[in-house]
PDB file of N, CA and C in Angstrom:
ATOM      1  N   UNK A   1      -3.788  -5.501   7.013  1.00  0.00           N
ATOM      2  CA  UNK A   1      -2.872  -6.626   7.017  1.00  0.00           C
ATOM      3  C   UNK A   1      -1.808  -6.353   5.967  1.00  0.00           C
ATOM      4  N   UNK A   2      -0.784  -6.753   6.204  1.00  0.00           N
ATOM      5  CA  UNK A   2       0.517  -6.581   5.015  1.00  0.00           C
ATOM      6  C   UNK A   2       1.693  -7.829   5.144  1.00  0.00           C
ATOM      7  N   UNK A   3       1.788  -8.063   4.787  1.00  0.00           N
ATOM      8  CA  UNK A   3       3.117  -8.764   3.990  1.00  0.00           C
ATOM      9  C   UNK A   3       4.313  -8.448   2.980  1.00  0.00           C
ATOM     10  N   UNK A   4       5.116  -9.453   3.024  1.00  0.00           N
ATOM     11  CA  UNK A   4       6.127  -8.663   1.667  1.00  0.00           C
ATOM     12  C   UNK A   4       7.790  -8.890   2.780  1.00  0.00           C
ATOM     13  N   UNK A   5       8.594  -8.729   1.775  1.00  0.00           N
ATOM     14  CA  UNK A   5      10.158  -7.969   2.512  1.00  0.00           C
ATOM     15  C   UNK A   5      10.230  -7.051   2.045  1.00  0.00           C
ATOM     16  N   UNK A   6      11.032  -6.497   3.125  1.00  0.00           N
ATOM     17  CA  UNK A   6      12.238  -5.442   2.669  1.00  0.00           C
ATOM     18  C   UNK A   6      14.084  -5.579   3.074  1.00  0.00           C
ATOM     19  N   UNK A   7      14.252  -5.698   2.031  1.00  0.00           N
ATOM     20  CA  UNK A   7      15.857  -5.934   2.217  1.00  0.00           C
ATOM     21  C   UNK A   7      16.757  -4.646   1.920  1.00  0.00           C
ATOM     22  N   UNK A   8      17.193  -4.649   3.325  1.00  0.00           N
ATOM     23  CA  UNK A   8      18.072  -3.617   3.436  1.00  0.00           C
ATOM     24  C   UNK A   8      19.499  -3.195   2.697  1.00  0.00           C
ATOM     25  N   UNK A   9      19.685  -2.548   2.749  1.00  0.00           N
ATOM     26  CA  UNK A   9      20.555  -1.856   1.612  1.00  0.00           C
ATOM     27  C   UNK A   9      21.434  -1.262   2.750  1.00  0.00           C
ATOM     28  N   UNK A  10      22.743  -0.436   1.405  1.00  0.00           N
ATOM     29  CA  UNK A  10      23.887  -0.578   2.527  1.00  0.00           C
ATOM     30  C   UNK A  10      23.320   0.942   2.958  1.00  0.00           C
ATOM     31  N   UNK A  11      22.420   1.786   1.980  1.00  0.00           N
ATOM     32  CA  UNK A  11      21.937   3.219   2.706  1.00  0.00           C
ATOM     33  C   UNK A  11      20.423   2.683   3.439  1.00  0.00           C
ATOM     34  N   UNK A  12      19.911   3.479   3.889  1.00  0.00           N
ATOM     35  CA  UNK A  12      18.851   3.190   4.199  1.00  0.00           C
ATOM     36  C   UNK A  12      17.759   3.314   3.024  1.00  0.00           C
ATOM     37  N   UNK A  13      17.675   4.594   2.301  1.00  0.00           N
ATOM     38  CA  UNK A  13      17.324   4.854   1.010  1.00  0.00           C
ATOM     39  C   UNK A  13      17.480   4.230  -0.054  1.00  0.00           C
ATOM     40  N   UNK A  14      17.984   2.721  -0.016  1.00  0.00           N
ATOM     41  CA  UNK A  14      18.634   1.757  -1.338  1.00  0.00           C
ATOM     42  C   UNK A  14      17.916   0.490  -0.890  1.00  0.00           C
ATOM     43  N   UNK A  15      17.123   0.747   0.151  1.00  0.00           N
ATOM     44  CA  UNK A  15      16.543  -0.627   0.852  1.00  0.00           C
ATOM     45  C   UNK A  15      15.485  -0.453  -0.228  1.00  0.00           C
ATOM     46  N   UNK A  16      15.119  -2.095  -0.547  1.00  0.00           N
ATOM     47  CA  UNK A  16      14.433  -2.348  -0.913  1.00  0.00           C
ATOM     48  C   UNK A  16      12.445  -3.168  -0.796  1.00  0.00           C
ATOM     49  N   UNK A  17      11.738  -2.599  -1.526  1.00  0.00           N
ATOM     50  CA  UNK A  17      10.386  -2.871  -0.868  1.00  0.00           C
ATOM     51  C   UNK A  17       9.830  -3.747  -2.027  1.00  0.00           C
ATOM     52  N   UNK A  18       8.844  -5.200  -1.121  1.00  0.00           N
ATOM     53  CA  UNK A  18       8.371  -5.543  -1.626  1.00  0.00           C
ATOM     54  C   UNK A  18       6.563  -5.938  -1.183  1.00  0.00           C
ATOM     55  N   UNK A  19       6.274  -5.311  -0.631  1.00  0.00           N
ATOM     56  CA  UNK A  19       5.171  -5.731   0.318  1.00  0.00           C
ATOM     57  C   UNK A  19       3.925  -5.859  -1.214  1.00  0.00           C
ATOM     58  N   UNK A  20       3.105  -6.506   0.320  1.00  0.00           N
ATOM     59  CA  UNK A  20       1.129  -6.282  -0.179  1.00  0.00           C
ATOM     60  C   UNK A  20       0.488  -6.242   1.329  1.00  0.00           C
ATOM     61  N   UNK A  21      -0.250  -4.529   0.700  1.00  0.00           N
ATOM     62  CA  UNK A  21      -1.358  -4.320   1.631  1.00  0.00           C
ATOM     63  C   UNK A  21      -2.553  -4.497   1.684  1.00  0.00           C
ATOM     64  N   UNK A  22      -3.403  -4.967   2.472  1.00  0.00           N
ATOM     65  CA  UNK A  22      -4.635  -4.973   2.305  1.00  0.00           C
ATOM     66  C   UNK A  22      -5.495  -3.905   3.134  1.00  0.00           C
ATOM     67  N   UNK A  23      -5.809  -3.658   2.892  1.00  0.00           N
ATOM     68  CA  UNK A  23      -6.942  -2.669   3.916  1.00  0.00           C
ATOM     69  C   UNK A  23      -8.306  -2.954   3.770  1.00  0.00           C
ATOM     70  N   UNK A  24      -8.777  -2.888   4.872  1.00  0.00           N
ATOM     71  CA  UNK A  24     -10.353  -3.142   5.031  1.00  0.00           C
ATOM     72  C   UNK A  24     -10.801  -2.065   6.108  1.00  0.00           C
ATOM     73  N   UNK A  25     -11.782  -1.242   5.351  1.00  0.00           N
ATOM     74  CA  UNK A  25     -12.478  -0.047   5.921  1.00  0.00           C
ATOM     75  C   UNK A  25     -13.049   0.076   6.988  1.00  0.00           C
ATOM     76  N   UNK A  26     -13.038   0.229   7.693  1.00  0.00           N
ATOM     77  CA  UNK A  26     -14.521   0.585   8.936  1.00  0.00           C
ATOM     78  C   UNK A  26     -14.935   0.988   9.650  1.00  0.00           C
ATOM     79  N   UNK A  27     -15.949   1.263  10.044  1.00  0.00           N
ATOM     80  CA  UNK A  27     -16.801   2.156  10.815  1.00  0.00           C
ATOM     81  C   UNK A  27     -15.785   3.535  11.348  1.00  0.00           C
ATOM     82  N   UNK A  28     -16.101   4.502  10.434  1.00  0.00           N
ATOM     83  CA  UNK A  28     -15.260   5.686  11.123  1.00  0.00           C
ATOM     84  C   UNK A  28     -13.945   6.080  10.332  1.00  0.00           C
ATOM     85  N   UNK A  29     -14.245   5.407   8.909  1.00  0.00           N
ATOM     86  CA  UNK A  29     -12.906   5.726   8.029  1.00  0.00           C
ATOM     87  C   UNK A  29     -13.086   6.578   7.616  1.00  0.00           C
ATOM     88  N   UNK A  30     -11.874   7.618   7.402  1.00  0.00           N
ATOM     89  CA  UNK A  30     -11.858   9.393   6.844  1.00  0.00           C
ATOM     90  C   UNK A  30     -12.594   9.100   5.358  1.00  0.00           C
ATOM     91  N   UNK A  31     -13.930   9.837   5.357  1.00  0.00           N
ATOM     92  CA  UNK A  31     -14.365   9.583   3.754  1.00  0.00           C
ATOM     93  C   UNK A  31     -13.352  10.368   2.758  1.00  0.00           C
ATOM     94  N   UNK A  32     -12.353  11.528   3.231  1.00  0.00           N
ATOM     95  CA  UNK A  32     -11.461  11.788   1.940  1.00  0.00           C
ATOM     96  C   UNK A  32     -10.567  10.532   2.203  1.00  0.00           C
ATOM     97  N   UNK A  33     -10.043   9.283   2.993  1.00  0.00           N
ATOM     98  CA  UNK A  33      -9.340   8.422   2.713  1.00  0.00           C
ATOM     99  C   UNK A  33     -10.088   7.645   0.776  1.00  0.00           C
ATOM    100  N   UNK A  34     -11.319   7.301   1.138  1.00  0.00           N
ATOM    101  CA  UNK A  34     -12.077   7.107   0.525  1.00  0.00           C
ATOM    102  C   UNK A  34     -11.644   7.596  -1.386  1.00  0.00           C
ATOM    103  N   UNK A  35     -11.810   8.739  -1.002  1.00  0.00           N
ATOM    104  CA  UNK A  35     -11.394   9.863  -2.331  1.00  0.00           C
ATOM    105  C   UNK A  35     -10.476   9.293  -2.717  1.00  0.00           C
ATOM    106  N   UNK A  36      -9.228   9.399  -1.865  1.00  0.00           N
ATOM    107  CA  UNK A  36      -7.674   9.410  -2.385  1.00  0.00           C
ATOM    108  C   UNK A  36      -7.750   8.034  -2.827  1.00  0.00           C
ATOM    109  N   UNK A  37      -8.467   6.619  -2.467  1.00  0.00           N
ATOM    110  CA  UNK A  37      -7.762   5.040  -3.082  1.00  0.00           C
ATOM    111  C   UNK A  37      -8.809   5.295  -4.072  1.00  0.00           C
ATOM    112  N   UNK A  38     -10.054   5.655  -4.270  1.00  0.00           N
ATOM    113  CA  UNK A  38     -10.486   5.761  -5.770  1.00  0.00           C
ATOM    114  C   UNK A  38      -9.729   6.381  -6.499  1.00  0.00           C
ATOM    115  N   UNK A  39      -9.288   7.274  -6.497  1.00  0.00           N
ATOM    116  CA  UNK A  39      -8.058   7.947  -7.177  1.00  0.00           C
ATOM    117  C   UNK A  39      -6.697   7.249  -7.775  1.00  0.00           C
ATOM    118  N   UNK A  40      -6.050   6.373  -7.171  1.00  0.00           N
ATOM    119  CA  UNK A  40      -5.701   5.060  -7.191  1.00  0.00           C
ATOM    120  C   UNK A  40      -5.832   3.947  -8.123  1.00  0.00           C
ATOM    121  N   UNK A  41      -6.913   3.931  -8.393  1.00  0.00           N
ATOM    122  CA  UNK A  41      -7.696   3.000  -9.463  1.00  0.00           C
ATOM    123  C   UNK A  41      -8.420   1.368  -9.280  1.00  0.00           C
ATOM    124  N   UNK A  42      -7.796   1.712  -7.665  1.00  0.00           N
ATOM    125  CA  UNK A  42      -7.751  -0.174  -7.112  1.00  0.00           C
ATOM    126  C   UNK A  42      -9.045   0.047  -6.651  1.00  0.00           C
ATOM    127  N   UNK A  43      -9.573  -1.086  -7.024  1.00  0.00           N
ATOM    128  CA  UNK A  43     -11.029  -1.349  -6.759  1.00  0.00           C
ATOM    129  C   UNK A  43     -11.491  -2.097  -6.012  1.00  0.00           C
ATOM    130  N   UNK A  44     -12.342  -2.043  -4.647  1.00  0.00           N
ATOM    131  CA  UNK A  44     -12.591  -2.810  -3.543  1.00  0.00           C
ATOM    132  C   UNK A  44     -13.189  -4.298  -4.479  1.00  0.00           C
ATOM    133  N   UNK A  45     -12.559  -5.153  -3.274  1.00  0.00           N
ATOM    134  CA  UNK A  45     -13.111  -6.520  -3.240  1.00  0.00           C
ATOM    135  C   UNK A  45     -14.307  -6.935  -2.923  1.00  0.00           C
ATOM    136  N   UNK A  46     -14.544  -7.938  -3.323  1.00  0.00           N
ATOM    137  CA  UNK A  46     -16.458  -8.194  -2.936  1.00  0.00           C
ATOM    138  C   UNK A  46     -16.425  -7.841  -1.123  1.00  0.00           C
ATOM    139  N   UNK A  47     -15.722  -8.090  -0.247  1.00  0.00           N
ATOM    140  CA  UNK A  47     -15.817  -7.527   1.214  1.00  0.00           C
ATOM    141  C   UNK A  47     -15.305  -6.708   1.610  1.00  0.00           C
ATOM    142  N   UNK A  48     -15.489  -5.195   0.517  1.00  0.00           N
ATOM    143  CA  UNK A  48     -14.804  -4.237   0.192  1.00  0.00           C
ATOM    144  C   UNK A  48     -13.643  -3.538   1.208  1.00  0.00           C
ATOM    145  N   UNK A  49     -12.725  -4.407   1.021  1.00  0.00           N
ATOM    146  CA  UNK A  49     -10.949  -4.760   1.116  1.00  0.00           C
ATOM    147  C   UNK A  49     -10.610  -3.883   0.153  1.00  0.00           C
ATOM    148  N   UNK A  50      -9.331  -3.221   0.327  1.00  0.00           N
ATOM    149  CA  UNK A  50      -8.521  -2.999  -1.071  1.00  0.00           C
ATOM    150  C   UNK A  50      -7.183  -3.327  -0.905  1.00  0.00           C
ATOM    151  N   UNK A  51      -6.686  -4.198  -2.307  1.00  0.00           N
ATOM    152  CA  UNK A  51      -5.163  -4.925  -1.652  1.00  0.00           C
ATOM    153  C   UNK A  51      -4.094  -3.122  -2.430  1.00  0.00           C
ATOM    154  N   UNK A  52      -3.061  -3.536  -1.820  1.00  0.00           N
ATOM    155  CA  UNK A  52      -1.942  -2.390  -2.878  1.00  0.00           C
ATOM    156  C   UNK A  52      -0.613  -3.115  -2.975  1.00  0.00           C
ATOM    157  N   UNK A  53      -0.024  -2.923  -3.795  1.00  0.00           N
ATOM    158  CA  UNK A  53       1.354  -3.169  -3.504  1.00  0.00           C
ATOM    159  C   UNK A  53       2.152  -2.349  -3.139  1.00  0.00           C
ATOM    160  N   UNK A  54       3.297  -2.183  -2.360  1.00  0.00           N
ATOM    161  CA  UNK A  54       4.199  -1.132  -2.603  1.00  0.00           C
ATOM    162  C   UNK A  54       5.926  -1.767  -2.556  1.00  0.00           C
ATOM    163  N   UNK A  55       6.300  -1.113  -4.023  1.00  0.00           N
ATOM    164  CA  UNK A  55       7.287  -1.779  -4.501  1.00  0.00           C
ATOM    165  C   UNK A  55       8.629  -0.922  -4.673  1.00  0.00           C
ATOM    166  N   UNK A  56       9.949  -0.674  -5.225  1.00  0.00           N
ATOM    167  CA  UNK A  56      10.549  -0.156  -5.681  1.00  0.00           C
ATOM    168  C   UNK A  56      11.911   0.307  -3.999  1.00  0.00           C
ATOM    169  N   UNK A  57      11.952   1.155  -3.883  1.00  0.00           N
ATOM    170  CA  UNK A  57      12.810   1.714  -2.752  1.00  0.00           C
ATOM    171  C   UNK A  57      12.701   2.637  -1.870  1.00  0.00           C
ATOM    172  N   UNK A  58      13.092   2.611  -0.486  1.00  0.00           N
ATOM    173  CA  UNK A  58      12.887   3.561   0.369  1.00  0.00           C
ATOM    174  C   UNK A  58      12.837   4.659   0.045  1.00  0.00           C
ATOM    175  N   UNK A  59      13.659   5.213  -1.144  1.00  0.00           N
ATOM    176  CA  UNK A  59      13.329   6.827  -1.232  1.00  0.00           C
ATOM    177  C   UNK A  59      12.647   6.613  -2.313  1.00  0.00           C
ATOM    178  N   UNK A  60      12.168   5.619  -3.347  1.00  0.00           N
ATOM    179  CA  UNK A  60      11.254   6.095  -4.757  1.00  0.00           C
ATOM    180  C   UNK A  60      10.503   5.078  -4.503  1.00  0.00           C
ATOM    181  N   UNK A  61       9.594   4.885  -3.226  1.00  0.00           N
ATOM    182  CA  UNK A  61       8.527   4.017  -3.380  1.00  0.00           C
ATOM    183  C   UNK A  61       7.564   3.940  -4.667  1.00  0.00           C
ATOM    184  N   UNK A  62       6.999   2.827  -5.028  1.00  0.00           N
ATOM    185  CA  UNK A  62       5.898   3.135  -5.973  1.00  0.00           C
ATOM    186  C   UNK A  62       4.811   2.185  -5.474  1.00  0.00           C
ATOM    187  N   UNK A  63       3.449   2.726  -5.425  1.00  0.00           N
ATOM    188  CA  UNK A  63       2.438   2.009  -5.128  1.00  0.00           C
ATOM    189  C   UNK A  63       1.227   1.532  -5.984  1.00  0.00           C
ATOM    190  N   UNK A  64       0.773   0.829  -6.439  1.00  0.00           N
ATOM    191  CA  UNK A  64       0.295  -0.198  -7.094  1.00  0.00           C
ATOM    192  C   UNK A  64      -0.890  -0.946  -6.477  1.00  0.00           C
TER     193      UNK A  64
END
């Protein structure tokens, strides 16, 4: 599930991001997916969900 805007910019690359993702795992998720969001630091929810943000701009996303 996700939410958030993004407001476009006059490049495409100047658009701006504001979302939140959530992800919820299951049955059949790549266990290196697994690897890479521990890596991350975000830590599943008691119905082990993990939210992210992703913020900043089309070409210098940053995720959170």
């Amino acid at each position: 599930e996700g939410r958030g805007n993004l407001l476009i910019g006059a490049k495409p690359a100047r658009s701006r991001l504001n979302l939140q993702v959530d992800l919820l795992p299951g049955e059949g998720f790549e266990p290196m997916l697994h690897d890479l969001i521990s890596l991350s630091g975000t830590k599943a929810a008691p119905d082990g969900s993990y939210r992210f943000r992703l913020s900043g701009s089309l070409a210098r996303p940053v995720l959170r």
